[in-house]
C-alpha atoms as a PDB file:
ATOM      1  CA  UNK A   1      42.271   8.478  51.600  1.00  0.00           C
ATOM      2  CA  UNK A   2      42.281   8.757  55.127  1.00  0.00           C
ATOM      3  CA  UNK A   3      38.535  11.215  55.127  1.00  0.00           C
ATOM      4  CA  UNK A   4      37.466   8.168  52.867  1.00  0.00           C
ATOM      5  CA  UNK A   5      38.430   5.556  56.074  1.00  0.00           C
ATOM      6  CA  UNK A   6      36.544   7.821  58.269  1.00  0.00           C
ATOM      7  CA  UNK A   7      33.136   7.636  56.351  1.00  0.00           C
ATOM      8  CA  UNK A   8      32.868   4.362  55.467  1.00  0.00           C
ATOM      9  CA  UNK A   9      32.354   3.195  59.199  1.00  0.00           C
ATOM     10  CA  UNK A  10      29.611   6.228  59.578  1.00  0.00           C
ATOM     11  CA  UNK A  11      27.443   4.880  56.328  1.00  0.00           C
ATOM     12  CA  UNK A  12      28.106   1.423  57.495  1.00  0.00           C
ATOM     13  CA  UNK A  13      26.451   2.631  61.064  1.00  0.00           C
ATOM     14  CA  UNK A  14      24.081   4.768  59.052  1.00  0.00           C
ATOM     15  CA  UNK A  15      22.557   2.009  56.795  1.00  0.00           C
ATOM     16  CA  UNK A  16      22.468  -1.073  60.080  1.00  0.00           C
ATOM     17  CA  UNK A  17      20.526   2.144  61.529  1.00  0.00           C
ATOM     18  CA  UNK A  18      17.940   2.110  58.676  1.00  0.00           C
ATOM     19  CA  UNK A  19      17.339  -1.819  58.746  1.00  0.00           C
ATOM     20  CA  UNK A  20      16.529  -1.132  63.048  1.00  0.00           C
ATOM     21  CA  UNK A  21      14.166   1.889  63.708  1.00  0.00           C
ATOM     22  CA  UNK A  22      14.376   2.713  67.371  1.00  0.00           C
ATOM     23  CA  UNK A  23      10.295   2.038  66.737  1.00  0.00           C
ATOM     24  CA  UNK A  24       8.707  -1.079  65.743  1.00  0.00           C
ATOM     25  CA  UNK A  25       5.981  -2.846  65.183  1.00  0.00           C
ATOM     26  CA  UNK A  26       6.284  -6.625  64.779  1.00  0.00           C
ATOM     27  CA  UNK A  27       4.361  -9.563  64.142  1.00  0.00           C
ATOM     28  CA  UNK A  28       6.707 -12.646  65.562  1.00  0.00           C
ATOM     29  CA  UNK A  29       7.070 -16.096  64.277  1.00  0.00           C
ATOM     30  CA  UNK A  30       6.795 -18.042  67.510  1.00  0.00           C
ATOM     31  CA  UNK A  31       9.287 -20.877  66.053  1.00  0.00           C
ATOM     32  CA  UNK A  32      12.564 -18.478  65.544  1.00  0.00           C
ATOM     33  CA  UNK A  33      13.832 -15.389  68.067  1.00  0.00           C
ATOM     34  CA  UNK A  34      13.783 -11.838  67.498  1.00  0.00           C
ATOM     35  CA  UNK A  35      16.826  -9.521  67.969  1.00  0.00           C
ATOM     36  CA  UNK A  36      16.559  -6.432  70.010  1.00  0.00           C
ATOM     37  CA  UNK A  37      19.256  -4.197  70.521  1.00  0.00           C
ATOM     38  CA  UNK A  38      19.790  -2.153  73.669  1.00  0.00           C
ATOM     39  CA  UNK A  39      22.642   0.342  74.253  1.00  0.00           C
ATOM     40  CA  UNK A  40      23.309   1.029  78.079  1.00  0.00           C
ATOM     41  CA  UNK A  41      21.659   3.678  79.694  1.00  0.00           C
ATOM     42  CA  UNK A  42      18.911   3.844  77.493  1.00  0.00           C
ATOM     43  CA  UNK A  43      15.444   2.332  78.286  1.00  0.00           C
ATOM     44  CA  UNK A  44      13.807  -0.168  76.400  1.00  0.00           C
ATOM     45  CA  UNK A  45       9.975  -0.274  76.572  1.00  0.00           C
ATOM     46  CA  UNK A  46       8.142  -3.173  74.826  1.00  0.00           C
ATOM     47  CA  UNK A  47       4.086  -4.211  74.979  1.00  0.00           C
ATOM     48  CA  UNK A  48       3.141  -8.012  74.179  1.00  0.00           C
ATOM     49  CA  UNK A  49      -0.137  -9.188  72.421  1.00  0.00           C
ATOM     50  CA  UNK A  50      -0.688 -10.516  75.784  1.00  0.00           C
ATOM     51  CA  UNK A  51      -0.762 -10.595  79.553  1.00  0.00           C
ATOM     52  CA  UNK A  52       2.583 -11.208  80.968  1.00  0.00           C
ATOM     53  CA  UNK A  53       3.235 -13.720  83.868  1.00  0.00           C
ATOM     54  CA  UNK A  54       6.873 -13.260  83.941  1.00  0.00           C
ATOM     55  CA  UNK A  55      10.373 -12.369  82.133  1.00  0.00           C
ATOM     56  CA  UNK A  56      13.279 -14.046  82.401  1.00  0.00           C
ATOM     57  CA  UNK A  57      16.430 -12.362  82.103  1.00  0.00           C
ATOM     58  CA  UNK A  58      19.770 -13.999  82.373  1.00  0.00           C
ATOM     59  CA  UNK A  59      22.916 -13.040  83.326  1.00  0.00           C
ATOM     60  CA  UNK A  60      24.115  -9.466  85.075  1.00  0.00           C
ATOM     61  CA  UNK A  61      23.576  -6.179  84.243  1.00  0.00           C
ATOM     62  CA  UNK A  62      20.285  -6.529  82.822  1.00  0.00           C
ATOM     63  CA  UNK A  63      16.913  -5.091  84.736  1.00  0.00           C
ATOM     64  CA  UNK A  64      13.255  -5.846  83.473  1.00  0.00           C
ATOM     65  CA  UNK A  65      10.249  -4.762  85.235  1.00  0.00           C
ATOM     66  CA  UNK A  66       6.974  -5.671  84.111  1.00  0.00           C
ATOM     67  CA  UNK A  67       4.264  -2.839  84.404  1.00  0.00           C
ATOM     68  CA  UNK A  68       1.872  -2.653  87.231  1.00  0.00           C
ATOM     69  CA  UNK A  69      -1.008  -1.064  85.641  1.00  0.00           C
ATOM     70  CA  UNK A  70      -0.549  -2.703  81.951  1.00  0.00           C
ATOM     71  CA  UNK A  71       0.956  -6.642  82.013  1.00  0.00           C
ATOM     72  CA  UNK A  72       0.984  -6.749  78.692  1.00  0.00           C
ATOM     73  CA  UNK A  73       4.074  -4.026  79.053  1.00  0.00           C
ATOM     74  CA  UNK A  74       7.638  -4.767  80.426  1.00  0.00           C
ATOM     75  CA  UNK A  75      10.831  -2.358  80.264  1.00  0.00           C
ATOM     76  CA  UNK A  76      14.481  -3.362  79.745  1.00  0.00           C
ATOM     77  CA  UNK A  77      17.682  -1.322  80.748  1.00  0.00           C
ATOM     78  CA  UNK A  78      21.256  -2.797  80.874  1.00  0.00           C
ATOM     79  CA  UNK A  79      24.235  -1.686  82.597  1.00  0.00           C
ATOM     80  CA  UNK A  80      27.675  -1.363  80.819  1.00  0.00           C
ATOM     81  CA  UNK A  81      28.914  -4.734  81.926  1.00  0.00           C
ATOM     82  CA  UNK A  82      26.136  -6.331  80.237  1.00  0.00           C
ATOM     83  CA  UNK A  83      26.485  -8.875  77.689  1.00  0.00           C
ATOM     84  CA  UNK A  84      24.051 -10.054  74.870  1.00  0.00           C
ATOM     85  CA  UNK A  85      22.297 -12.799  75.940  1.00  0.00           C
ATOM     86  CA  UNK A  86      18.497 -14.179  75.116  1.00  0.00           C
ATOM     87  CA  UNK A  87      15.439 -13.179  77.519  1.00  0.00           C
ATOM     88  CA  UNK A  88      12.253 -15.150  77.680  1.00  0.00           C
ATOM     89  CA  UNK A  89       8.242 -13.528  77.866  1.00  0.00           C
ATOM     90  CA  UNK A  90       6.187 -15.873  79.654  1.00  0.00           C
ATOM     91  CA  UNK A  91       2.271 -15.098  79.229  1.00  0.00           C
ATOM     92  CA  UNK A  92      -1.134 -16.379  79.943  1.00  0.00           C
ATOM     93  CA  UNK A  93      -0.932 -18.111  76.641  1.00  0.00           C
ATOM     94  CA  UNK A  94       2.369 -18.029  74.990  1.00  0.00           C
ATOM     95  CA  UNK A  95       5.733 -18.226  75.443  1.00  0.00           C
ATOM     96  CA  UNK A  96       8.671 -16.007  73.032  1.00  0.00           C
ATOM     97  CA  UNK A  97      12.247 -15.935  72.816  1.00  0.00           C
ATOM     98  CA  UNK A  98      14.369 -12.207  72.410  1.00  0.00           C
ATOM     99  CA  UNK A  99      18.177 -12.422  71.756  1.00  0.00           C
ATOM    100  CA  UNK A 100      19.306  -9.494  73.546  1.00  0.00           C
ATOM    101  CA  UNK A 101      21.971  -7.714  71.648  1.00  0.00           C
ATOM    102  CA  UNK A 102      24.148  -4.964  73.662  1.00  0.00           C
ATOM    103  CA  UNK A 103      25.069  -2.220  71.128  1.00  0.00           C
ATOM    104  CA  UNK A 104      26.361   0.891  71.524  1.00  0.00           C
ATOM    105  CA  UNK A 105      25.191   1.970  68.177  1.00  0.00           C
ATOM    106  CA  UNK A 106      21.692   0.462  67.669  1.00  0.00           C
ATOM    107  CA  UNK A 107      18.910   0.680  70.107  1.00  0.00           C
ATOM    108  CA  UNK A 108      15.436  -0.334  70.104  1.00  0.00           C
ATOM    109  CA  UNK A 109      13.080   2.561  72.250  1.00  0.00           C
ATOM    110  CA  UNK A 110       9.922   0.762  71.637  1.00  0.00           C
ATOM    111  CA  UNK A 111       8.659  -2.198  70.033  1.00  0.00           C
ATOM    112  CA  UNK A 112       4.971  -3.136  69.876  1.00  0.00           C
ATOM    113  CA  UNK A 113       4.239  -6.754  69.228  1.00  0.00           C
ATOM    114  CA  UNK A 114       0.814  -6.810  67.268  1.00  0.00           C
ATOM    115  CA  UNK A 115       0.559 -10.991  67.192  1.00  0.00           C
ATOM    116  CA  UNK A 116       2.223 -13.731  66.266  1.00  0.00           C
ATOM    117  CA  UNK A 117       1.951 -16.690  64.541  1.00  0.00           C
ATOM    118  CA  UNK A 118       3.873 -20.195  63.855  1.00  0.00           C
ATOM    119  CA  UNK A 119       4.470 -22.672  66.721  1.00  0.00           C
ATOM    120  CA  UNK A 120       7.639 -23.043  68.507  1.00  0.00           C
ATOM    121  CA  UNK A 121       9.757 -26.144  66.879  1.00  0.00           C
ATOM    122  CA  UNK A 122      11.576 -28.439  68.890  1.00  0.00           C
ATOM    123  CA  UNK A 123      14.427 -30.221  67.409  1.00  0.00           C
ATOM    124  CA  UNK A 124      16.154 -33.600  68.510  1.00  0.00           C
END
């Protein structure tokens, strides 16, 4: 019983793994967010379907920098104290929301967002 305790939590690990490669490419609904994990000390590196004005990053422990010779690319790292939060992409032409989610088991190395579509919704 107690080998069966131990590999329950690895296939539960194992199959969240499988529905988050470390590689994507997305399409994003501009009227809902879209989770990416980050584990700390690894690097996140992500390239928009656009030019990038800015990207806002609450809170501590979280560093973006947005690439100097391609604005359409930004990188994320976090520190250990950091804590999931959301993040914002400002471009030329759009705006998305991220939720940030600090894992130590699922981490997203590169996602490539190929377009979007949808409008943002605001509720009252």
């Amino acid at each position: 019983m107690k080998s069966l305790s131990l590999i329950i939590p690895v296939l539960l690990t194992q199959a969240a793994a499988a529905n988050n490669p470390r590689i994507q490419q997305l399409y994003l609904n501009k009227s809902t967010t879209q989770k990416i994990y980050l584990s700390p000390g690894l690097a996140t590196s992500v390239k928009m379907p656009c030019e990038i004005d800015e990207v806002i990053t609450p809170g501590s422990g979280i560093l973006n920098h947005i690439s100097e010779r391609n604005k359409s690319r930004f990188s994320l790292e976090i520190s250990s104290t950091a804590r999931s939060t959301n993040f914002i992409v400002h471009c030329v032409d759009a705006t998305y929301v991220f939720d940030l989610v600090v894992n130590k088991n699922l981490h997203n190395d590169y996602i490539e967002v190929m377009g979007d579509y949808g409008i943002p919704r605001i509720t009252q």
